[in-house]
Protein backbone atom coordinates (compact mmCIF):
# COMPACT_ATOMS: atom_id res chain seq x y z
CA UNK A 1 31.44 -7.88 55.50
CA UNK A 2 31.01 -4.96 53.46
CA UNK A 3 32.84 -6.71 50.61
CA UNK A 4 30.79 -9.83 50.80
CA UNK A 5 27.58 -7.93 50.35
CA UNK A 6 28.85 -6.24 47.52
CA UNK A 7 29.99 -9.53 46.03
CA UNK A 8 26.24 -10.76 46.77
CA UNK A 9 25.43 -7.46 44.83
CA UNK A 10 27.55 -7.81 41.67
CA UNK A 11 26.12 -11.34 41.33
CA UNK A 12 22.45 -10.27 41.12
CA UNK A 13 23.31 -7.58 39.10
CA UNK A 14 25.04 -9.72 36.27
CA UNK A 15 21.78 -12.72 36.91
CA UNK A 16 19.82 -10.21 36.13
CA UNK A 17 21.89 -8.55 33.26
CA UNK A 18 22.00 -11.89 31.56
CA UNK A 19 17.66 -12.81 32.48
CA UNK A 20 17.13 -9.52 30.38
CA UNK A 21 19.87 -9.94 27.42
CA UNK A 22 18.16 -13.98 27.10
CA UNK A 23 14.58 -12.51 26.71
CA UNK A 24 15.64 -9.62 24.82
CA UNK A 25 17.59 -12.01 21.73
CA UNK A 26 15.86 -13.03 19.13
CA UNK A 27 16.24 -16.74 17.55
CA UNK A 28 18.19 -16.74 13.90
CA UNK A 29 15.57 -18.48 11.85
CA UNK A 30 17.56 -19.24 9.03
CA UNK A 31 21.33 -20.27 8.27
CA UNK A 32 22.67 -17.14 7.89
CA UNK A 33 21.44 -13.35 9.20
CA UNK A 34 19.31 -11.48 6.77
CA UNK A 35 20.84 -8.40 5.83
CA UNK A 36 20.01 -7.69 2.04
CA UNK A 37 16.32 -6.21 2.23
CA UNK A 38 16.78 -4.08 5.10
CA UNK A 39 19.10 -2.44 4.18
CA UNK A 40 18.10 -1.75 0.50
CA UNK A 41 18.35 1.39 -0.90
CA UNK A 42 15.67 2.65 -3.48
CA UNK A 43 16.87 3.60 -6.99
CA UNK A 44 16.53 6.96 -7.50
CA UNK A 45 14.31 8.75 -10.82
CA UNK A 46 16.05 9.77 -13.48
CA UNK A 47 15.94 13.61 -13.97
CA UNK A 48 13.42 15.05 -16.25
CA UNK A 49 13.17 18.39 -17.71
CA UNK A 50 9.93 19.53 -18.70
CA UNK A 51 11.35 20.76 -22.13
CA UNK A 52 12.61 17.06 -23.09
CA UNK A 53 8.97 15.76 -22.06
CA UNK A 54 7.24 15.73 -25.60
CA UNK A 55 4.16 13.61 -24.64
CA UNK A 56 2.65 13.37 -21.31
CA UNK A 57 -1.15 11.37 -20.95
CA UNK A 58 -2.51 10.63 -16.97
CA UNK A 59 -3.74 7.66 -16.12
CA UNK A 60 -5.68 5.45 -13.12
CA UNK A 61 -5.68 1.96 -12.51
CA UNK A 62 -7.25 -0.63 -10.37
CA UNK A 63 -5.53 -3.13 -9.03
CA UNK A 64 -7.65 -6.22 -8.00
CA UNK A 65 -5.88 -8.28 -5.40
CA UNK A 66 -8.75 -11.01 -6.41
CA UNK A 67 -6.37 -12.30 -9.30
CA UNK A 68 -3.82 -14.61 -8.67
CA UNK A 69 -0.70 -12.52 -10.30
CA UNK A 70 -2.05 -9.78 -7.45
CA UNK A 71 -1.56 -12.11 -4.30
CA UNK A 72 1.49 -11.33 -3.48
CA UNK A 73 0.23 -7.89 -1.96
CA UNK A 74 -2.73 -8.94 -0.69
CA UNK A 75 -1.24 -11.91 1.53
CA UNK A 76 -0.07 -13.01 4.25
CA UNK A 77 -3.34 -12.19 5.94
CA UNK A 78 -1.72 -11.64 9.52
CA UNK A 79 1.80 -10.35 9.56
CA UNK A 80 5.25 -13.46 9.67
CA UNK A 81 8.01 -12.89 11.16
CA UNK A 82 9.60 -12.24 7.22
CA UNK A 83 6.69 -10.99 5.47
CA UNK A 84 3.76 -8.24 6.04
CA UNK A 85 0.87 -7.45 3.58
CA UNK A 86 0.95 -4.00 1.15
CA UNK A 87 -1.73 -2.71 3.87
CA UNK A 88 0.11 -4.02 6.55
CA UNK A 89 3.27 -2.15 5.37
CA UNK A 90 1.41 1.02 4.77
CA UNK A 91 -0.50 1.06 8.18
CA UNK A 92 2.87 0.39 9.80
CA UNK A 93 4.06 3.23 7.88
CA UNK A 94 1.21 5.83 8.95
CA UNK A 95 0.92 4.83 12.56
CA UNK A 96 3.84 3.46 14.10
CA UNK A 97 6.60 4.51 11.97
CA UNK A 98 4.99 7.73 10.73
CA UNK A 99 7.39 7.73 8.03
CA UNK A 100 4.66 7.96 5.08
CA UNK A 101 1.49 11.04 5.14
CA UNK A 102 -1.96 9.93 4.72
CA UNK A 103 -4.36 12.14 2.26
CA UNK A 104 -7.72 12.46 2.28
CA UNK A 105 -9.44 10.75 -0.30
CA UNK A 106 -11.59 14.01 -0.98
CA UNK A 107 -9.74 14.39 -4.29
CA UNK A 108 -6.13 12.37 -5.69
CA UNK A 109 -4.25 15.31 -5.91
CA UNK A 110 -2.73 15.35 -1.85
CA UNK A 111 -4.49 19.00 -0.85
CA UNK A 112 -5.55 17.34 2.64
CA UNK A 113 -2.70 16.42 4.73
CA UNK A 114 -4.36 13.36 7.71
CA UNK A 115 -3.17 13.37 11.14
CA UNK A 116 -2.26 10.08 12.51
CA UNK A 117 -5.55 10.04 15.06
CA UNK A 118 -7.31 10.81 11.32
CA UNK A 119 -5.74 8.57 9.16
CA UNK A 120 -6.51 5.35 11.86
CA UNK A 121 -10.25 6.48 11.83
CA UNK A 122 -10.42 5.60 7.96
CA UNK A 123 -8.74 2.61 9.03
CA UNK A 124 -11.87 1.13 10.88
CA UNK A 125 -15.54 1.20 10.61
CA UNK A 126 -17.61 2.80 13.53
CA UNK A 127 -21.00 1.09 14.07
CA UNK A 128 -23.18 2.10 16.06
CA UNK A 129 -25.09 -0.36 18.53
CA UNK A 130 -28.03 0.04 20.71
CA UNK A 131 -27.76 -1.16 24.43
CA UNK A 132 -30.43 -1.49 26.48
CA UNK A 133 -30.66 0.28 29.30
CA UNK A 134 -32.07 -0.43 33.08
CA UNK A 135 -35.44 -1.53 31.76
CA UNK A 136 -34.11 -4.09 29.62
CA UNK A 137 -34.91 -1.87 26.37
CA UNK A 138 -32.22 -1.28 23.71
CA UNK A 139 -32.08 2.94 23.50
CA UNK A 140 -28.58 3.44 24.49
CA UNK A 141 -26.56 3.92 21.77
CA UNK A 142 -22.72 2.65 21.58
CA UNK A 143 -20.49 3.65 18.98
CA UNK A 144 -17.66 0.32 18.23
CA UNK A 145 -15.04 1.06 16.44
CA UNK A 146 -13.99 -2.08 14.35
CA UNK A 147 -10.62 -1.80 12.92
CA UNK A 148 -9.23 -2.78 9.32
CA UNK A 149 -7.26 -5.37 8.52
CA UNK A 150 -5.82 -6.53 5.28
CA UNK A 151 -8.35 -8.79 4.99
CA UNK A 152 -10.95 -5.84 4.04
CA UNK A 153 -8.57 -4.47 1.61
CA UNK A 154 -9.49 -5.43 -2.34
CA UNK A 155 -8.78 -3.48 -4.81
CA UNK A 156 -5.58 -0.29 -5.06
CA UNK A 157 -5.89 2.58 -6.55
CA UNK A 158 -2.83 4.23 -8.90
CA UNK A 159 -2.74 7.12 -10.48
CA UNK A 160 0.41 7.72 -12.72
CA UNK A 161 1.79 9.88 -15.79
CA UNK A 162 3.34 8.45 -18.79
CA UNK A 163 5.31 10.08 -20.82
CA UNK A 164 8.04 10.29 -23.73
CA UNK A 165 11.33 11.46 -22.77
CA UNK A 166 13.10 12.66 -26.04
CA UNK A 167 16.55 13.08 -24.04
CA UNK A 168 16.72 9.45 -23.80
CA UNK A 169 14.14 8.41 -26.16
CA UNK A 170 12.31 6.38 -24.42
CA UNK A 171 8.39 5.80 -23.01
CA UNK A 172 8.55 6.30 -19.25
CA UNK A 173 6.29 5.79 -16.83
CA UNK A 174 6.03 6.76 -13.06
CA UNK A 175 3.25 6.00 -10.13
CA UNK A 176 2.16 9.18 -8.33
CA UNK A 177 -0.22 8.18 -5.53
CA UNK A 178 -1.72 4.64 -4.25
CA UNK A 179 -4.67 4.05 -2.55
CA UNK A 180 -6.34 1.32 -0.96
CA UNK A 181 -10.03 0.85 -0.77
CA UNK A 182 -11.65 -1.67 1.67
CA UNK A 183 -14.88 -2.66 1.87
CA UNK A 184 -17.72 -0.33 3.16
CA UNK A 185 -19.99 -1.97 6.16
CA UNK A 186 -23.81 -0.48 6.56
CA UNK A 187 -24.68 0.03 10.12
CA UNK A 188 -26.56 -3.21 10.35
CA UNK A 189 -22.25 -5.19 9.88
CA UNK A 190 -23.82 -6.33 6.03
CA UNK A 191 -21.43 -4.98 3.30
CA UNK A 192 -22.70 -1.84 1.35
CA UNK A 193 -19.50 -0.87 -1.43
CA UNK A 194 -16.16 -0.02 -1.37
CA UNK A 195 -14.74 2.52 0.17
CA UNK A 196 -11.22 4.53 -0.50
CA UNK A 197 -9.07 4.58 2.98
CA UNK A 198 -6.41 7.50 2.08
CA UNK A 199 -4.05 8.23 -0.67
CA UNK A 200 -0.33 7.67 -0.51
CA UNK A 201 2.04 9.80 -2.14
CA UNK A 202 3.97 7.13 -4.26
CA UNK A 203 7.83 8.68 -4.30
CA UNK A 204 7.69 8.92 -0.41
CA UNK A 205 6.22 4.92 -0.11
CA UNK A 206 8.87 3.73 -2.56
CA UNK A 207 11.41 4.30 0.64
CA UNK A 208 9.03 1.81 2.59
CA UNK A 209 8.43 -0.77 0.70
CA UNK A 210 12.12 -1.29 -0.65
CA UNK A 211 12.49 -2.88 2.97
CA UNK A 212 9.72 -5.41 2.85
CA UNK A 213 10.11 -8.82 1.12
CA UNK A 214 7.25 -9.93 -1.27
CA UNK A 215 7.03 -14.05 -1.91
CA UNK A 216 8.30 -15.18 -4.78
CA UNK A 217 6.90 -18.66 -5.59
CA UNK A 218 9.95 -20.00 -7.62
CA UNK A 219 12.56 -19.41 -5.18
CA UNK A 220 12.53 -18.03 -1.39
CA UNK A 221 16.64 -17.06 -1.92
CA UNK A 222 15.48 -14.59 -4.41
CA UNK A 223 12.40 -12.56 -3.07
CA UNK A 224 11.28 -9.01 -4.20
CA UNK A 225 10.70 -6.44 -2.41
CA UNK A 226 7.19 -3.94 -3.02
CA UNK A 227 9.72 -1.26 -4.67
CA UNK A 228 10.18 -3.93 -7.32
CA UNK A 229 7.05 -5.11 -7.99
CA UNK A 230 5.95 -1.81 -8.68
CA UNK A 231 8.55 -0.87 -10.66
CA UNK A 232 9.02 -3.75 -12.58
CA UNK A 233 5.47 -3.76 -13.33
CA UNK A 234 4.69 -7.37 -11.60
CA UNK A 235 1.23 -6.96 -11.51
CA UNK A 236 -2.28 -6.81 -13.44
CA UNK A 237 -4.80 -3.68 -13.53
CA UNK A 238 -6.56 -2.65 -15.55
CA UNK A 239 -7.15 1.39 -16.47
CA UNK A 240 -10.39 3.22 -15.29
CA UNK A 241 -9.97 6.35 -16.21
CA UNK A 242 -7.58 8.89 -18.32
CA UNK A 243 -6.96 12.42 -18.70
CA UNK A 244 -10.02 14.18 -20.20
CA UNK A 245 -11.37 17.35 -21.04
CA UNK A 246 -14.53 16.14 -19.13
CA UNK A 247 -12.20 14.77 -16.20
CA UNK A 248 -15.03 11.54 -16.69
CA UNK A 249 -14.15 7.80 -15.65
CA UNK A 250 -14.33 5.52 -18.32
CA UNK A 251 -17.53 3.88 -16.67
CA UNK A 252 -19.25 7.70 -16.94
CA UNK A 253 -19.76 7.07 -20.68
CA UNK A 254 -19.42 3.43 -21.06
CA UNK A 255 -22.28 2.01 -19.21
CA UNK A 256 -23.54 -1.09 -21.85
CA UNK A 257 -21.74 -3.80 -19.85
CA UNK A 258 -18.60 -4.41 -17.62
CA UNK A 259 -17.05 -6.21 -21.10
CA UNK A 260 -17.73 -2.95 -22.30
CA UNK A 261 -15.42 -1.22 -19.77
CA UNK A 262 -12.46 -3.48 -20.04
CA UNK A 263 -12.74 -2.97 -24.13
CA UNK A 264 -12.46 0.67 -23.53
CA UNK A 265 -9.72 0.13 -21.26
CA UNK A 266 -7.42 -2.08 -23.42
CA UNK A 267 -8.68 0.84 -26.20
CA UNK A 268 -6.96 3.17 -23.74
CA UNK A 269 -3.40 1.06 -22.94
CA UNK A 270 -3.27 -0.09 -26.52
CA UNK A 271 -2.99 3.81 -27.60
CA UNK A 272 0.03 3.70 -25.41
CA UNK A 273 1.42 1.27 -26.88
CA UNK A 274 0.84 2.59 -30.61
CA UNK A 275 2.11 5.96 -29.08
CA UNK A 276 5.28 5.04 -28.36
CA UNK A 277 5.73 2.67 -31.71
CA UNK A 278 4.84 5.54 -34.14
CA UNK A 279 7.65 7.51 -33.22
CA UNK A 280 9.77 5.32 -34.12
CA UNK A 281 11.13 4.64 -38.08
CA UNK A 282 12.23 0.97 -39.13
């Protein structure tokens, strides 16, 4: 008797063993198991002394995921099973993960450390809406809290440093921060501005977004990942500010026409360019 219940027993057990392994398994949707981008590994920097840094200029961009060559971080709009937005990726990060730090946008230097409760309220808009009350008349207020998604998001922030490294001769250029800004809603829902949501310290995201696969429209065998497309520069801004003595954007002094902006800033990356060419002797 005693040996037929616990037959009885070992049966259920392994039924229900198996109901939970069938749920639990995911379905291979394609030929062979993915393994490349998870797993990557992020190049590391090269090591650079201060002493072999002979020319050093600061410089911010804006990245406007309106153009075309920009899409790539501004879609999918709602996260595939293969592929996530450059928001999506960096709320992930922040909230669930909480492998990346959030930074108030008070300044682009990282002095103000966001907690996670903090860094979700920039992640939303909190309207507030009047209910009415027993009378029928609309003097309650109610706060809503609508949340972001990557639809909102528009434009990125960078802020990087190039410089000349004499030890290997060579014009080098790394991304310290990146930040997204979203659109700003007036209490009434109507759209007011733009808004930054939080800065991102760039050489602690680079570990995130080696493991996320960007589209590449010429061939789905041979995606990058957002590591690469930021450092193989796969992607159109344009500069809106350098280092100064007036610490001024370039729209503080140039105010004739947005044409008149976009001359100043090719003025700005063509000095680069001449920068690096004069040192050179052919």
């Amino acid at each position: 008797m005693k040996f037929a219940r616990l037959t009885v027993l070992t049966t259920i057990l392994i039924t229900l063993i198996g109901v939970s392994e069938s749920k639990s398994q995911k379905i291979l949707d394609k030929p062979w198991i993915k393994e490349n981008t998870p797993t990557r590994r992020v190049v590391p920097y090269t090591y650079v002394r201060e002493a072999d840094v002979m020319w050093h200029k600061r410089i911010w961009r804006e990245i406007d995921l309106r153009e075309k060559i920009n899409h790539p971080l501004y879609f999918p709009l709602q996260s595939i099973q293969d592929r996530k937005s450059l928001f999506d990726v960096i709320k992930y990060a922040v909230t669930e993960e909480k492998t990346l730090k959030a930074y108030d946008p008070v300044d682009d230097e990282f002095t103000v450390p966001l907690s996670v409760s903090e860094a979700v309220g920039r992640m939303g808009d909190s309207l507030t809406i009047m209910t009415e009350d027993e009378f029928g008349d609309p003097t309650i207020p109610k706060i809503s809290y609508n949340p972001m998604s990557s639809q909102d998001i528009v434009k990125y922030r960078l802020k990087e440093d190039w410089f000349f490294d004499r030890e290997r001769s060579i014009m080098d250029v790394r991304i310290i921060g990146i930040c997204p800004f979203s659109t700003a809603m007036a209490e009434d829902g109507t759209v007011k501005g733009l808004k930054p949501v939080f800065w991102v310290y760039f050489p602690e995201a680079r570990y995130v977004f080696a493991n996320y696969d960007v589209f590449n429209r010429q061939n789905d065998a041979e995606r990058r990942t957002f590591e690469d497309i930021f450092w193989k520069r796969m992607f159109n801004s344009y500069i809106y500010k350098e280092s100064n003595v007036y610490d001024r954007m370039i729209i503080d002094y140039k105010e004739a026409s947005p044409i008149e902006l976009l001359f100043e800033a090719d003025r700005i990356k063509d000095d680069l360019f001449k920068m690096e060419h004069d040192l050179w002797h052919f």
